[in-house]
N, C-alpha and C. Protein backbone atom coordinates (compact mmCIF):
# COMPACT_ATOMS: atom_id res chain seq x y z
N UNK A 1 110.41 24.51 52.55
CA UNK A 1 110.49 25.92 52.84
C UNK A 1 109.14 26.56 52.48
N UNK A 2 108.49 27.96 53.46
CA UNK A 2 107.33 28.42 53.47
C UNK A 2 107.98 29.19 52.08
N UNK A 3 106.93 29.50 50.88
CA UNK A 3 107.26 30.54 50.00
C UNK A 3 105.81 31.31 50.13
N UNK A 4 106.03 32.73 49.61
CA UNK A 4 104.32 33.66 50.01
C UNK A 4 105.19 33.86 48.62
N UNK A 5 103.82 33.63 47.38
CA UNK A 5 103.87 34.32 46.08
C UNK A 5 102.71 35.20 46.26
N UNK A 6 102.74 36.27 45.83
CA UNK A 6 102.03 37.66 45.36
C UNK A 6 101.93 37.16 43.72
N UNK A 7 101.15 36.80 43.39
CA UNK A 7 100.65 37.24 41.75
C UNK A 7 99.57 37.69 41.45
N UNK A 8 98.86 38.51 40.38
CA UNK A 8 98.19 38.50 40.06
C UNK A 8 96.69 38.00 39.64
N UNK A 9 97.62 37.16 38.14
CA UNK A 9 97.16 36.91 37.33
C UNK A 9 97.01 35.20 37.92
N UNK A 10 96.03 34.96 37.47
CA UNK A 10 95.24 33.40 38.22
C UNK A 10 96.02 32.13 37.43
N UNK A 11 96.22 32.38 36.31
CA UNK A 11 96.84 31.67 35.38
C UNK A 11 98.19 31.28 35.86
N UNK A 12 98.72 32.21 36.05
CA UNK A 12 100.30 32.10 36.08
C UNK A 12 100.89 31.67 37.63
N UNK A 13 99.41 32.42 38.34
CA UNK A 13 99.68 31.95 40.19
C UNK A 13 99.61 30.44 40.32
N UNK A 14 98.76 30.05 39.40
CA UNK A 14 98.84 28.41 39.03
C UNK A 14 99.99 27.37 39.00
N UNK A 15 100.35 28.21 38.19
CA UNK A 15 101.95 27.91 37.06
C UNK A 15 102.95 28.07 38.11
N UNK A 16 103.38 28.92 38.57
CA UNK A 16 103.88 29.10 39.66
C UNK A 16 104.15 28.35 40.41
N UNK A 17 102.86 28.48 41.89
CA UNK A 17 102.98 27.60 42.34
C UNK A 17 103.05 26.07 42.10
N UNK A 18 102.47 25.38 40.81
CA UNK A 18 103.38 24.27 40.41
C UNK A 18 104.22 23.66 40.19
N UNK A 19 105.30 25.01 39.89
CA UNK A 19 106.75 24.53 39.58
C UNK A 19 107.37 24.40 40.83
N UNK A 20 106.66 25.71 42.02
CA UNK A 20 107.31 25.76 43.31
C UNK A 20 107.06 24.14 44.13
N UNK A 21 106.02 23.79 44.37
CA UNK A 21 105.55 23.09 45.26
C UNK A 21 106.31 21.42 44.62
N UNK A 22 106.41 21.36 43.23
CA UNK A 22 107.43 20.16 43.02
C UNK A 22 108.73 20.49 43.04
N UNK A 23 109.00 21.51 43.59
CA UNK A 23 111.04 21.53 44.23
C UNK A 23 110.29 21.28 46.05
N UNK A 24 109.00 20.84 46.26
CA UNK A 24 108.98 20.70 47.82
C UNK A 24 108.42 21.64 48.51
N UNK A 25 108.53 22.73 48.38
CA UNK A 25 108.32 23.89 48.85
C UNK A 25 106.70 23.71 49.32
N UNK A 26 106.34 24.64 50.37
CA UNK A 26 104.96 25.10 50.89
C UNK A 26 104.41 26.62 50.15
N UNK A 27 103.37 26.62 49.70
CA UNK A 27 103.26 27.76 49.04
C UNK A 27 102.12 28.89 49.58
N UNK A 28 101.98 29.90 49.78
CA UNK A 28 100.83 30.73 50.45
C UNK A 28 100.86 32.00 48.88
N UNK A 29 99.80 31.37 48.47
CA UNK A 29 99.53 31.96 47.22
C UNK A 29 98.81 33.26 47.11
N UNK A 30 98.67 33.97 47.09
CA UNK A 30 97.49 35.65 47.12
C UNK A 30 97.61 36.58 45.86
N UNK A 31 96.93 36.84 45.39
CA UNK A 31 96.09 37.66 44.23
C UNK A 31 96.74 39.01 44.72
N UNK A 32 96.45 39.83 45.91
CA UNK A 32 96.99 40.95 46.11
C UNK A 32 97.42 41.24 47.19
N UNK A 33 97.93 42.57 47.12
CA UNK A 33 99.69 43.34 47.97
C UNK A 33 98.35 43.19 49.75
N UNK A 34 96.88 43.22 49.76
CA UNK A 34 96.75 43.67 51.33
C UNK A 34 96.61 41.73 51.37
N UNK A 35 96.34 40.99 50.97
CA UNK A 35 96.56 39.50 51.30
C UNK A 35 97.74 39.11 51.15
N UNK A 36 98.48 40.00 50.82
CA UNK A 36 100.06 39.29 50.84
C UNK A 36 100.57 39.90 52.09
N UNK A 37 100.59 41.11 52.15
CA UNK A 37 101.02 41.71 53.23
C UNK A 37 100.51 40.90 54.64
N UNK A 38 99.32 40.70 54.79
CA UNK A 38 98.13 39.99 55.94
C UNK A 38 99.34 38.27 56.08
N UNK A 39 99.55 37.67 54.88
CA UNK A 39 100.56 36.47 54.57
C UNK A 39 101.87 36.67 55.26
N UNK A 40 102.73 37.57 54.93
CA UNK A 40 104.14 38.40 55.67
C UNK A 40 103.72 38.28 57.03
N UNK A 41 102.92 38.86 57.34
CA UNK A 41 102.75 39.51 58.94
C UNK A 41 102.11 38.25 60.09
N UNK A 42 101.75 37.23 59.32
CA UNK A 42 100.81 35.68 59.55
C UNK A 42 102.30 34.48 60.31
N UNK A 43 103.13 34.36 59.20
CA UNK A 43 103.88 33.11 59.15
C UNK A 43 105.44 34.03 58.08
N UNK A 44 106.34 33.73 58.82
CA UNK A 44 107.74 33.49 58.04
C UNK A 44 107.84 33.24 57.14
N UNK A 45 108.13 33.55 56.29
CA UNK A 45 108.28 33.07 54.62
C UNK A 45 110.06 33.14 54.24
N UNK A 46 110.77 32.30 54.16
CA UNK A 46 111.64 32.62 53.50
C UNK A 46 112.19 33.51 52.47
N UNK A 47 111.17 32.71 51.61
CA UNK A 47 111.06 32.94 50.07
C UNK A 47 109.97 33.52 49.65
N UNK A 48 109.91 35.22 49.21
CA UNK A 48 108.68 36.21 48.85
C UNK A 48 108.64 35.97 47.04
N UNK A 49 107.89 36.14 46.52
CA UNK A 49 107.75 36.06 44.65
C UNK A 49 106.69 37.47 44.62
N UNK A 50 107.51 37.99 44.12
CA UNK A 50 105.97 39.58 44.07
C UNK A 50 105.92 39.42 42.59
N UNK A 51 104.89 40.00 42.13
CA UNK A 51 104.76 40.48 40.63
C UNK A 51 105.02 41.80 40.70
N UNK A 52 106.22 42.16 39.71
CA UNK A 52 106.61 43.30 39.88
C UNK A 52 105.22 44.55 39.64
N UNK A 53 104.50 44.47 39.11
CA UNK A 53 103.69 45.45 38.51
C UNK A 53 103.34 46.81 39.47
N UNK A 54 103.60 47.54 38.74
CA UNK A 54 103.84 48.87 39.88
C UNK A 54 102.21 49.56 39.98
N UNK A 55 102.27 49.93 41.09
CA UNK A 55 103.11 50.01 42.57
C UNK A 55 103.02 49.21 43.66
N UNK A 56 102.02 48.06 43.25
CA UNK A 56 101.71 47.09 43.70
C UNK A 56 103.23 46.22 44.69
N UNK A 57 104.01 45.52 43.55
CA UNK A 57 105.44 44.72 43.92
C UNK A 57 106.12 45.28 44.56
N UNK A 58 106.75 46.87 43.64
CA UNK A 58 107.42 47.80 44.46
C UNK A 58 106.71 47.92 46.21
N UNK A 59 105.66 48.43 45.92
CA UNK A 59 105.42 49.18 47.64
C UNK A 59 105.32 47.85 48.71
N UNK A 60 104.85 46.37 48.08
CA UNK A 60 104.83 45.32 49.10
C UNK A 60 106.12 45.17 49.28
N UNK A 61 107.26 45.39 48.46
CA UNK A 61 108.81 44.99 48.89
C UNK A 61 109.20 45.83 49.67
N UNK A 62 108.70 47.25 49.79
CA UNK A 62 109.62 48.31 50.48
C UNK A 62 108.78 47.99 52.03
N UNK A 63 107.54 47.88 51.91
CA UNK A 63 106.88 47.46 53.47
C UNK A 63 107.50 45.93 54.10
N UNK A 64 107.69 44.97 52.87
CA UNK A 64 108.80 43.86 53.90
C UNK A 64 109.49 44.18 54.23
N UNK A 65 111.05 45.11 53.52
CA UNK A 65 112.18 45.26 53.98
C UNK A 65 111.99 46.30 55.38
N UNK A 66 110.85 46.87 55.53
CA UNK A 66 110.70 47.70 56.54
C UNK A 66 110.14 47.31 58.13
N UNK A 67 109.91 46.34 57.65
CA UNK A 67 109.34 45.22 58.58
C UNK A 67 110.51 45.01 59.79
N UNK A 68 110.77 44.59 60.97
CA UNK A 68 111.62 44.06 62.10
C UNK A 68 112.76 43.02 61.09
N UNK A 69 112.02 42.08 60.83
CA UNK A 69 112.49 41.27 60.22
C UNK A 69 112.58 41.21 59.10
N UNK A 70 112.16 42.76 58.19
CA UNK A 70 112.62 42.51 56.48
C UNK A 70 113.41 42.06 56.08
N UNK A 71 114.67 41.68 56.46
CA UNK A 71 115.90 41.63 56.10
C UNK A 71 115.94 40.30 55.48
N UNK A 72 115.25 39.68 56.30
CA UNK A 72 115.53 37.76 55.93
C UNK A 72 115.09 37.34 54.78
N UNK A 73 113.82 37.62 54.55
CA UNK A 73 113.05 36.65 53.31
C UNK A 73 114.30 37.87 52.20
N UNK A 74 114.21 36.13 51.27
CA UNK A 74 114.59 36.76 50.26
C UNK A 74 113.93 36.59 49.21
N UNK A 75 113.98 37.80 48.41
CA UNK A 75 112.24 38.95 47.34
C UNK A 75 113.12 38.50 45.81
N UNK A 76 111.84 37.87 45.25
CA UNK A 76 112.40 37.78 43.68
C UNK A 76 111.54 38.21 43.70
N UNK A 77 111.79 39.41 42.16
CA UNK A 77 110.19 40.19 41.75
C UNK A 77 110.18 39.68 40.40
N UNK A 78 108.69 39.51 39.91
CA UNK A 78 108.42 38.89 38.63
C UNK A 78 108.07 40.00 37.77
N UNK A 79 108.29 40.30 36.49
CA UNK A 79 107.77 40.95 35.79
C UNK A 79 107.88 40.92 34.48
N UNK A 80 107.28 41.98 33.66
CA UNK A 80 107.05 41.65 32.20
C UNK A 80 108.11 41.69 31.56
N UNK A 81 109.15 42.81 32.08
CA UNK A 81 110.31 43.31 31.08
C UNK A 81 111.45 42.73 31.51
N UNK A 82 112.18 42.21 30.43
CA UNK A 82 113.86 41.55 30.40
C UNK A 82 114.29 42.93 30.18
N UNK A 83 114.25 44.45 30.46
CA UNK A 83 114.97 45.31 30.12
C UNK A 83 115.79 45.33 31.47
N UNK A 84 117.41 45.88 31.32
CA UNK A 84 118.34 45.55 32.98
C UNK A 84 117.81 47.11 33.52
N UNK A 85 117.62 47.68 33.00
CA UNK A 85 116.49 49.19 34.09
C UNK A 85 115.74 48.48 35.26
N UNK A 86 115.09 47.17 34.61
CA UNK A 86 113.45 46.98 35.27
C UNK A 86 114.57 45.74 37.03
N UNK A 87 115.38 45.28 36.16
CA UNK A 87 116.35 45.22 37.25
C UNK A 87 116.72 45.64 38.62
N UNK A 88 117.48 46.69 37.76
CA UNK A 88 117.92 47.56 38.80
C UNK A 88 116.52 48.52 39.58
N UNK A 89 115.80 48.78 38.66
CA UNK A 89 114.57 49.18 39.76
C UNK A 89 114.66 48.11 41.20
N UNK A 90 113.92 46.90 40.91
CA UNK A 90 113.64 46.43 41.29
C UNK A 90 114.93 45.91 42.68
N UNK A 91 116.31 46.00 42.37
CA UNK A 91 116.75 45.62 43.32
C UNK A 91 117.17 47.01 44.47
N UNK A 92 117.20 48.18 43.96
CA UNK A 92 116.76 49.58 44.63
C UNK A 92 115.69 49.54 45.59
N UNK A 93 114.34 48.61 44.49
CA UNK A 93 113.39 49.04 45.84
C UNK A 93 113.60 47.89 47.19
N UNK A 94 114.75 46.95 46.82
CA UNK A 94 115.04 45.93 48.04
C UNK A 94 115.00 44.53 47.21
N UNK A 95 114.61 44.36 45.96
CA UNK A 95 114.35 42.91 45.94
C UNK A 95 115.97 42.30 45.60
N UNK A 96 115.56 41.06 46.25
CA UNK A 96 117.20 40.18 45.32
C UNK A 96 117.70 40.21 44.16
N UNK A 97 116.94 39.66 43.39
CA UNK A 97 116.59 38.73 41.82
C UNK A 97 115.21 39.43 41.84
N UNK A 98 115.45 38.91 40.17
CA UNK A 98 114.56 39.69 38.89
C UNK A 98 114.24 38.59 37.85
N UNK A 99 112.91 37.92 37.90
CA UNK A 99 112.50 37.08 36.89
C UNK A 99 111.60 37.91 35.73
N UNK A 100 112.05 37.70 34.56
CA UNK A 100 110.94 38.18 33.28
C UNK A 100 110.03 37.10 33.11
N UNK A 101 108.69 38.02 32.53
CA UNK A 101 107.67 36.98 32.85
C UNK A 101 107.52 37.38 31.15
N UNK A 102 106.86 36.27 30.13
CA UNK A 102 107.05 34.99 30.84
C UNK A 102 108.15 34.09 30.92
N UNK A 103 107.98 33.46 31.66
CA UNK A 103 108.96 32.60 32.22
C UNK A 103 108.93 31.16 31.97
N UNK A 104 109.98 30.41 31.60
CA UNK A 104 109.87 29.15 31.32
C UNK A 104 110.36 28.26 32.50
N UNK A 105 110.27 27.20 32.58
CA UNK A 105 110.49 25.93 33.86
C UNK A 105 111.69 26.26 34.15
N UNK A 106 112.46 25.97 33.09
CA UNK A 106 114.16 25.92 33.23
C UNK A 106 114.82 27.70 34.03
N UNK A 107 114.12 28.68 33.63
CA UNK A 107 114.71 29.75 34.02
C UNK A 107 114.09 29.97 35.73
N UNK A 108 112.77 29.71 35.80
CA UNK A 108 112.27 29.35 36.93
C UNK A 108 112.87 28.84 38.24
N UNK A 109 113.73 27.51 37.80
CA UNK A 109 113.86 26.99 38.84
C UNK A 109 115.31 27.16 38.87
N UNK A 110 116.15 28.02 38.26
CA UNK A 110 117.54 28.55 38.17
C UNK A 110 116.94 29.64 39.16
N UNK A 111 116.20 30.31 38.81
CA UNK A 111 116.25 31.51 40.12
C UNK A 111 115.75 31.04 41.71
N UNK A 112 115.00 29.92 40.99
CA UNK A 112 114.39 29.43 42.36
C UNK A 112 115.99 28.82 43.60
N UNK A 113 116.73 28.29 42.42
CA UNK A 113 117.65 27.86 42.94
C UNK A 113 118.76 28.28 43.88
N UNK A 114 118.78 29.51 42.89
CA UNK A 114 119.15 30.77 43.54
C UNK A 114 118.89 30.87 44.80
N UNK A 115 117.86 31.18 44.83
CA UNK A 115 117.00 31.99 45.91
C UNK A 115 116.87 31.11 47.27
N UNK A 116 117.05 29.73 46.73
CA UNK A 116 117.46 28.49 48.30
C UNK A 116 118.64 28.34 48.32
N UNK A 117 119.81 29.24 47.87
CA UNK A 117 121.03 29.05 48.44
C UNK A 117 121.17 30.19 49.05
N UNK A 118 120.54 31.53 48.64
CA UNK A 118 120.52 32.96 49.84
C UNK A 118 119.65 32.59 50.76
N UNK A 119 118.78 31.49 51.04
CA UNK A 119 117.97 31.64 51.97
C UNK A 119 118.86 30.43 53.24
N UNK A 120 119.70 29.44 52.41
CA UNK A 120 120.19 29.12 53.52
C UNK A 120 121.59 30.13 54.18
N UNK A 121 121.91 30.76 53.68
CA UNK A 121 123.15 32.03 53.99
C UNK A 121 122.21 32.97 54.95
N UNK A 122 121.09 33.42 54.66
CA UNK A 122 120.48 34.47 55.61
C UNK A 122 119.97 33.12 56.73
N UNK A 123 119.55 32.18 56.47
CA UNK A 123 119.07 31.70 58.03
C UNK A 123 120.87 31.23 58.68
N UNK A 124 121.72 30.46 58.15
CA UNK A 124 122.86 30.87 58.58
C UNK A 124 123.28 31.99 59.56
N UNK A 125 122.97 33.23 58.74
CA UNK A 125 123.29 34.81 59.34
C UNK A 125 122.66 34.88 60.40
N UNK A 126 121.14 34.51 60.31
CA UNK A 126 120.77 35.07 61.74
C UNK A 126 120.85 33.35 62.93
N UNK A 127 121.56 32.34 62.70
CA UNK A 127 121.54 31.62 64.00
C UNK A 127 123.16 32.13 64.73
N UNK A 128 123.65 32.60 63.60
CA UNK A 128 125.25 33.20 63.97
C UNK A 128 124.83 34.39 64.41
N UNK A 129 123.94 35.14 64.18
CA UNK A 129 123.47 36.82 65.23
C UNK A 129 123.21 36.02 66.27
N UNK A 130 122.17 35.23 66.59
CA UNK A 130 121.38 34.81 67.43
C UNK A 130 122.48 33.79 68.46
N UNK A 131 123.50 33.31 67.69
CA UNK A 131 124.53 32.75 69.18
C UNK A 131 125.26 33.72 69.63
N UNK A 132 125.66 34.42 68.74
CA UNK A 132 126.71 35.21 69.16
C UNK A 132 125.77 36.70 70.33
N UNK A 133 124.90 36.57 70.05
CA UNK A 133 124.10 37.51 71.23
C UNK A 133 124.23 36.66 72.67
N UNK A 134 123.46 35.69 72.63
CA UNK A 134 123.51 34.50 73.57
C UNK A 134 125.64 35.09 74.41
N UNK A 135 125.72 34.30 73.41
CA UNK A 135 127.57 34.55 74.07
C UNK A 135 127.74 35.54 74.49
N UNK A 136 127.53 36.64 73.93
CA UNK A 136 127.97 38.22 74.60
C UNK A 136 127.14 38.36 75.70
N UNK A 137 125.60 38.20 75.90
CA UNK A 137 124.92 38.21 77.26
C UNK A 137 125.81 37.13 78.19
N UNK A 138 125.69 36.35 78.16
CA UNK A 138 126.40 35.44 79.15
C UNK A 138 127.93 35.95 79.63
N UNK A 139 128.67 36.59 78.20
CA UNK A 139 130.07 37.22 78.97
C UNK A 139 129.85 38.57 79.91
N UNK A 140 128.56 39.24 79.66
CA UNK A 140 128.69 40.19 80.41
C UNK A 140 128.18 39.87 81.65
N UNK A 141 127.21 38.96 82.00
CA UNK A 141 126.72 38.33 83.48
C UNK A 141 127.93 37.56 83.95
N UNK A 142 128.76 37.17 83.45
CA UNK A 142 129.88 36.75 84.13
C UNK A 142 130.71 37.54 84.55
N UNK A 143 131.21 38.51 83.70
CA UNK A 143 131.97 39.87 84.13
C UNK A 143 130.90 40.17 85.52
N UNK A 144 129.91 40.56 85.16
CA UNK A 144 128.98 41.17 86.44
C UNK A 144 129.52 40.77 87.81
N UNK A 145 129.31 39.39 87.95
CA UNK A 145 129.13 38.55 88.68
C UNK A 145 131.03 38.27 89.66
N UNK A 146 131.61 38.45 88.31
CA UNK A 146 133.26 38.47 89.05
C UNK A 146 133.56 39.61 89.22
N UNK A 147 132.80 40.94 89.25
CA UNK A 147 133.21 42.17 89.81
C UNK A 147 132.42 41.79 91.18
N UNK A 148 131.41 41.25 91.18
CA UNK A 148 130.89 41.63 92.72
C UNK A 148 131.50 40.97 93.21
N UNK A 149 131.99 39.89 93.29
CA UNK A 149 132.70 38.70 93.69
C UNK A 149 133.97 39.39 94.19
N UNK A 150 134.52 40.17 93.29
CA UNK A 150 135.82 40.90 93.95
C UNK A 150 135.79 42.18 95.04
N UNK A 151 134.21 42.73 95.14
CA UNK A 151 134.51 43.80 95.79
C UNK A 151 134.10 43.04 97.59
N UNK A 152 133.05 41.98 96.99
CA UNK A 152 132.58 41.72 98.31
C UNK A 152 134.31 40.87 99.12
N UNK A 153 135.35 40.54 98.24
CA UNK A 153 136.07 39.78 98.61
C UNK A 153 137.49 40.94 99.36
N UNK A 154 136.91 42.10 99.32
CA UNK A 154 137.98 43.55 99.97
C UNK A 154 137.39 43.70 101.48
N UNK A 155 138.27 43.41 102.37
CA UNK A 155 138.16 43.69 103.84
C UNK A 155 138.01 45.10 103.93
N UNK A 156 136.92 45.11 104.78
CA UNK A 156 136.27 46.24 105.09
C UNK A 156 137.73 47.28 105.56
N UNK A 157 138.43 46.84 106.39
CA UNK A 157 139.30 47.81 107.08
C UNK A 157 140.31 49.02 105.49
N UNK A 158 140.62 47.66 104.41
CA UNK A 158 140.83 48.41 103.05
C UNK A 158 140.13 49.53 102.82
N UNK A 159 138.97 49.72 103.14
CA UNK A 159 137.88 50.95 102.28
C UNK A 159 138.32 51.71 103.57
N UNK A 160 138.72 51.47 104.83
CA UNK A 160 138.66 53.14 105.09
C UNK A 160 140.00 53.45 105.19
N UNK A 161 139.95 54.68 105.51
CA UNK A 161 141.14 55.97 105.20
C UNK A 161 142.16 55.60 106.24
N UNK A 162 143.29 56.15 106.40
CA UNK A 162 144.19 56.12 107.24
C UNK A 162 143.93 57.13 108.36
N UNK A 163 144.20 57.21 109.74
CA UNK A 163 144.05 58.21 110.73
C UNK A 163 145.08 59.24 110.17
């Protein structure tokens, strides 16, 4: 799976992506919100990692979810505080999950874990949008198609009036 981490700090974008890339993962790593954003708008990402640090995390999450396709990737935001405020901020401004930094392996890859079982439920979601569109176009070209079918199949003498 593509992941786009947003971090900062060089150290920890390190760290990071290390733990990510041995669960498998592909990683598109960036320092900041206009190379992350440039990352979003490039290639699909499933899986977004922002550093919460405001207004930085906040405003790149509210421009994904605003995006055509915000809906899909799913946003863990990283940040300094275990306080449940910094939480709920964070899932207000759109994100999923909420990692405190710092962060150890084990809590890491519990959210990571997380975060690849909503990502197979949202790609789920959209191949079930995406048939079920398919199906409804096709029922309505068929409807189409058996109305003309029925009018061309009415003898002309039917359509007109009685003397």
């Amino acid at each position: 799976m593509r992941v786009l981490l947003l971090e900062r700090d060089g150290a920890t974008r390190d760290w990071l992506c290390g733990v990510i890339r041995a669960r498998g993962h592909v990683v598109t790593a960036c320092g900041d919100v206009p190379e992350g954003w440039e990352a979003f708008q490039t290639a699909f990402h499933p899986l977004v990692i922002l550093d919460w640090a405001p207004p930085a995390g906040p405003g790149l999450c509210r421009r994904i979810r605003g995006a055509p396709e915000g809906w899909r990737p799913v946003v863990l935001a990283s940040g300094l505080s275990d306080h449940p405020g910094e939480l709920e901020a964070a899932v207000r401004a759109g994100a999923d999950d909420y990692l405190p930094k710092p962060a150890d392996a084990g809590s890491l890859e519990a959210r990571l874990a997380v975060a690849e079982g909503q990502v197979r439920q949202r790609d789920e979601r959209a191949r079930l949008a995406s048939e079920l569109e398919r199906t409804t176009r096709a029922l309505r070209e068929s409807e189409e198609r058996r109305k003309g079918q029925a009018l061309d199949s009415v003898p002309d003498s039917a359509s007109r009036t009685a003397p």
